[in-house]
C-alpha atoms as a PDB file:
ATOM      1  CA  UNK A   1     -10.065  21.163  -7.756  1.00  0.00           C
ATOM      2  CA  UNK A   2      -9.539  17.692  -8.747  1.00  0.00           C
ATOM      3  CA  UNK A   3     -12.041  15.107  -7.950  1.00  0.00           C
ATOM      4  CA  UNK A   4     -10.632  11.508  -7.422  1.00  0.00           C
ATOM      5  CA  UNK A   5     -12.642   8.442  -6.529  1.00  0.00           C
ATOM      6  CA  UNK A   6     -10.983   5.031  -5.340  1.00  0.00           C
ATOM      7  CA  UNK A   7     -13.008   2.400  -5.867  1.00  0.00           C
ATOM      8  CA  UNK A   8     -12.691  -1.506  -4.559  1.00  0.00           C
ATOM      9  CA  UNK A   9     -14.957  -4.563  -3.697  1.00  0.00           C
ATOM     10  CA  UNK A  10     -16.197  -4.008  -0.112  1.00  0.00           C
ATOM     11  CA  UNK A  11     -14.608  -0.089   0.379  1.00  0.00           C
ATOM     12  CA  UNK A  12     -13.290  -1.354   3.635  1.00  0.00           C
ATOM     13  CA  UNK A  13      -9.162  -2.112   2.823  1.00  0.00           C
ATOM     14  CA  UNK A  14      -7.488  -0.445  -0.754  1.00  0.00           C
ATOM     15  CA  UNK A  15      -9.497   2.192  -1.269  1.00  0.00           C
ATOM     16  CA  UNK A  16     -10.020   3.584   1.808  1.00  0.00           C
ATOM     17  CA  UNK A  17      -6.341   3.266   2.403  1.00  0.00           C
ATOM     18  CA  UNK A  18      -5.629   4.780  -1.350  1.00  0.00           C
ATOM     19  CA  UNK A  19      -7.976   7.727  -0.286  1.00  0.00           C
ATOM     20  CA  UNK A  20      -6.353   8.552   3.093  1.00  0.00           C
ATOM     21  CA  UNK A  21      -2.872   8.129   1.395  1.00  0.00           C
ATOM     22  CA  UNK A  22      -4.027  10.344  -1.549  1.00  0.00           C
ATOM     23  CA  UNK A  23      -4.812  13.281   1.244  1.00  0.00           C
ATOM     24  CA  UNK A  24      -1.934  12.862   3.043  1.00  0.00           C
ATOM     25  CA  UNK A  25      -0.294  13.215  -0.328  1.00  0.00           C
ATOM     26  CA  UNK A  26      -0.913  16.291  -1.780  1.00  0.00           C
ATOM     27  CA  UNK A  27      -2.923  19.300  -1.960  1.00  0.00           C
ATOM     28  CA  UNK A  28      -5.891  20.590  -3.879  1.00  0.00           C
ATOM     29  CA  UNK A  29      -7.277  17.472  -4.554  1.00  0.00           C
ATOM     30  CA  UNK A  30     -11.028  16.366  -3.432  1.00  0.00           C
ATOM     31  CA  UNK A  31     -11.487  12.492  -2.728  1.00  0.00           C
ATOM     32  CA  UNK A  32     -13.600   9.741  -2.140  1.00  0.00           C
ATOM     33  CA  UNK A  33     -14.183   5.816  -1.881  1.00  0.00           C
ATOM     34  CA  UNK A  34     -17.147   3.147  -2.850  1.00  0.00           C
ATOM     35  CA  UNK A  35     -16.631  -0.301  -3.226  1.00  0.00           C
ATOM     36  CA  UNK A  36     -18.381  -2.426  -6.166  1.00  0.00           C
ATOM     37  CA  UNK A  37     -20.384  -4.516  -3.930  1.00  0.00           C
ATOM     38  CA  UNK A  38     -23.914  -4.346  -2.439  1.00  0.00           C
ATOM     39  CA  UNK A  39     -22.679  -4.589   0.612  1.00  0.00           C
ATOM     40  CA  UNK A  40     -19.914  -1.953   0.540  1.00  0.00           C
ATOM     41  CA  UNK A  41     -19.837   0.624   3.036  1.00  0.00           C
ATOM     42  CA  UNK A  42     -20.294   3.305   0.264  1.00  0.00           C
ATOM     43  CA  UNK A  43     -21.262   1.940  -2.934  1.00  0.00           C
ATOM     44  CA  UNK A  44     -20.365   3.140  -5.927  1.00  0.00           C
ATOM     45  CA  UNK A  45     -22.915   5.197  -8.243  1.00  0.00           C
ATOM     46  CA  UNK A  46     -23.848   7.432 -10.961  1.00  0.00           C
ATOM     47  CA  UNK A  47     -23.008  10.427  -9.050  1.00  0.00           C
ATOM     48  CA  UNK A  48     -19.937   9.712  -7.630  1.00  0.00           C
ATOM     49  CA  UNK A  49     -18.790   8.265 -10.829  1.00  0.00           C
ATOM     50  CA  UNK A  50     -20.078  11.478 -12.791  1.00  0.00           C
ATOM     51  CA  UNK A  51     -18.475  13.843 -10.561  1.00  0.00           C
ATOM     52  CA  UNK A  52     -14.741  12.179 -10.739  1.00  0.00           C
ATOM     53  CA  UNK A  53     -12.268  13.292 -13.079  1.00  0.00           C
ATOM     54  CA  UNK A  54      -9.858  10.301 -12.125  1.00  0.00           C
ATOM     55  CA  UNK A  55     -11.149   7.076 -10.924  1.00  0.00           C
ATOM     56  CA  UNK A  56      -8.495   5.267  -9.855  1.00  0.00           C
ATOM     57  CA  UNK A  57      -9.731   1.178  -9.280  1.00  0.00           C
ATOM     58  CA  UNK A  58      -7.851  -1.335  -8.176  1.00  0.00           C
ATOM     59  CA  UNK A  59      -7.929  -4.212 -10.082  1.00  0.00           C
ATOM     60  CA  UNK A  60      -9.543  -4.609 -13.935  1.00  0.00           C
ATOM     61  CA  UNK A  61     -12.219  -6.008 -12.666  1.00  0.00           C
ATOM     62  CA  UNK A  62     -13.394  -2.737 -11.077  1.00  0.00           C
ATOM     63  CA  UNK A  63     -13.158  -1.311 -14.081  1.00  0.00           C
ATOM     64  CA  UNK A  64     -15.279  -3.410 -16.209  1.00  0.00           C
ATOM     65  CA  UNK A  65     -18.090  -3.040 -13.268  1.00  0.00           C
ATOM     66  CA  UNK A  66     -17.681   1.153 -13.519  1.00  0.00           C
ATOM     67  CA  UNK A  67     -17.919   0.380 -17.374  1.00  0.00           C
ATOM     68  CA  UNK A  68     -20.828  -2.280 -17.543  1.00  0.00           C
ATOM     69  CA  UNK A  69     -22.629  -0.658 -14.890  1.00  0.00           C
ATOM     70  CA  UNK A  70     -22.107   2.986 -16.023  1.00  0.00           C
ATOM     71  CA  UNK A  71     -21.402   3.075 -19.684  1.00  0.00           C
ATOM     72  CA  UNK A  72     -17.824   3.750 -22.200  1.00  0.00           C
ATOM     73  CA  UNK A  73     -18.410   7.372 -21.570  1.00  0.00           C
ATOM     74  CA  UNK A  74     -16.592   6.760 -18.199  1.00  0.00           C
ATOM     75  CA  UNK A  75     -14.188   4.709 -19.246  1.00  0.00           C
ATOM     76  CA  UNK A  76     -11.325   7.224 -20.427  1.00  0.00           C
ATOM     77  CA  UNK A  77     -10.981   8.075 -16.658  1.00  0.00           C
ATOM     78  CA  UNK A  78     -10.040   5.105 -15.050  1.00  0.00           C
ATOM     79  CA  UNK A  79      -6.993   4.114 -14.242  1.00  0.00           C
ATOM     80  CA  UNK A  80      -6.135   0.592 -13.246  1.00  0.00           C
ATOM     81  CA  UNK A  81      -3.743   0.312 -10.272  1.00  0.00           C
ATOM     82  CA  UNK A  82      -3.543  -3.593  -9.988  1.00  0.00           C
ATOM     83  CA  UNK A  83      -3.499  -3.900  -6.414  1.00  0.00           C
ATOM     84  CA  UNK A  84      -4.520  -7.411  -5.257  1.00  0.00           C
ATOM     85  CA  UNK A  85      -7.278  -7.838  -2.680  1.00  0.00           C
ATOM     86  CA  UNK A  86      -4.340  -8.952   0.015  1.00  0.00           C
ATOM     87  CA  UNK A  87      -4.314  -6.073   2.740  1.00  0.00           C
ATOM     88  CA  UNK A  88      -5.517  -4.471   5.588  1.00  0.00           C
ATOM     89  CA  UNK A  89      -6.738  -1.111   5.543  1.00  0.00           C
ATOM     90  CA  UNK A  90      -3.538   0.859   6.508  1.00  0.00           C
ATOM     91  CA  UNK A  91      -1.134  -2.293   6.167  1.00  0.00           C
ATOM     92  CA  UNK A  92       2.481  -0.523   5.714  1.00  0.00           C
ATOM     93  CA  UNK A  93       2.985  -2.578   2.849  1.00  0.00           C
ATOM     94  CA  UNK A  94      -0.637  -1.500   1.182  1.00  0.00           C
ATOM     95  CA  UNK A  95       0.540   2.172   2.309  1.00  0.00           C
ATOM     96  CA  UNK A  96       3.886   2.137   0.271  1.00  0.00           C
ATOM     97  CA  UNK A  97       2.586   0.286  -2.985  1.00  0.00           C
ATOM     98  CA  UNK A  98      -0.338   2.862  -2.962  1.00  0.00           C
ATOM     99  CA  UNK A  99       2.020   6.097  -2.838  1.00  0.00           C
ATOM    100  CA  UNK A 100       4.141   4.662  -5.440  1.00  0.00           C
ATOM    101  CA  UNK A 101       0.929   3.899  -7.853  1.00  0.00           C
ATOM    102  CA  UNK A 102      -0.781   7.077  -6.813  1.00  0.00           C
ATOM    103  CA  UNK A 103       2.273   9.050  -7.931  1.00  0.00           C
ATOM    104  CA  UNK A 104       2.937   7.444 -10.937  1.00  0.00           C
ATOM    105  CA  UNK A 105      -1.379   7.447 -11.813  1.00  0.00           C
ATOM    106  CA  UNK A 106      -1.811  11.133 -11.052  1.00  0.00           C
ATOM    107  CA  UNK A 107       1.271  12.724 -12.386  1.00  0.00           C
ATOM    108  CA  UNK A 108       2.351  13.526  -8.185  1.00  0.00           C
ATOM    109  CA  UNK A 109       5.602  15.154  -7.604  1.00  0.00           C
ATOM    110  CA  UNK A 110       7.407  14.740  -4.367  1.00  0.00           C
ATOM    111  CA  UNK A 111       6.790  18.614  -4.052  1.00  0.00           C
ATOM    112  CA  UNK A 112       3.360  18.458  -4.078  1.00  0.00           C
ATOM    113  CA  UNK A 113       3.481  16.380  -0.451  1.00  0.00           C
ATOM    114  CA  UNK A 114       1.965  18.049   2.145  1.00  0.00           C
ATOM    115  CA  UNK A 115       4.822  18.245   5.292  1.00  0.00           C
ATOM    116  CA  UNK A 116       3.617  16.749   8.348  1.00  0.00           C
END
């Protein structure tokens, strides 16, 4: 199973959003959101950052943290959605950019969708 983790500043908007969209989604996929700041509600670490295979962040920013903070070796698994820090967590507008992105970052057909 694939392990995706979204990561944002505060892990209270995108990536909480990005996560919940990502499970709607599709199927065997395991996921998971931290934010880059102290005060986060789950902030990111070693482990969760260890145990990804995809970390999907949403602006370069994020990235450089993840990469600063937890060395190149990580680096080859991030992918940058560029996602600016304008939404609420579930916005519909924040929900359709994210399904686009997500499809496009992940490789996600439309058959892989789980029906409601």
């Amino acid at each position: 199973m694939k392990k995706i983790l979204m990561v944002c500043t505060g892990n209270k908007d995108r990536s909480p959003t990005a996560a919940m969209v990502l499970a709607e989604m599709c199927a065997p996929m395991w996921v998971t959101s931290a934010g880059t700041e102290p005060w986060a509600k789950n902030q990111v670490n070693l482990e969760l950052v260890e145990e990804a295979d995809v970390i999907c962040v949403m602006e370069e920013a994020h990235r450089r943290f993840i990469v600063e903070r937890f060395g190149d070796a990580h680096a080859e698994k991030i992918v940058v959605l560029e996602v600016a820090d304008n939404y609420i967590c579930w916005e519909d507008e924040l929900v359709q950019i994210l399904k686009r992105k997500l499809r496009d970052a992940l490789g996600i057909s439309n058959q892989q969708r789980r029906e409601p």
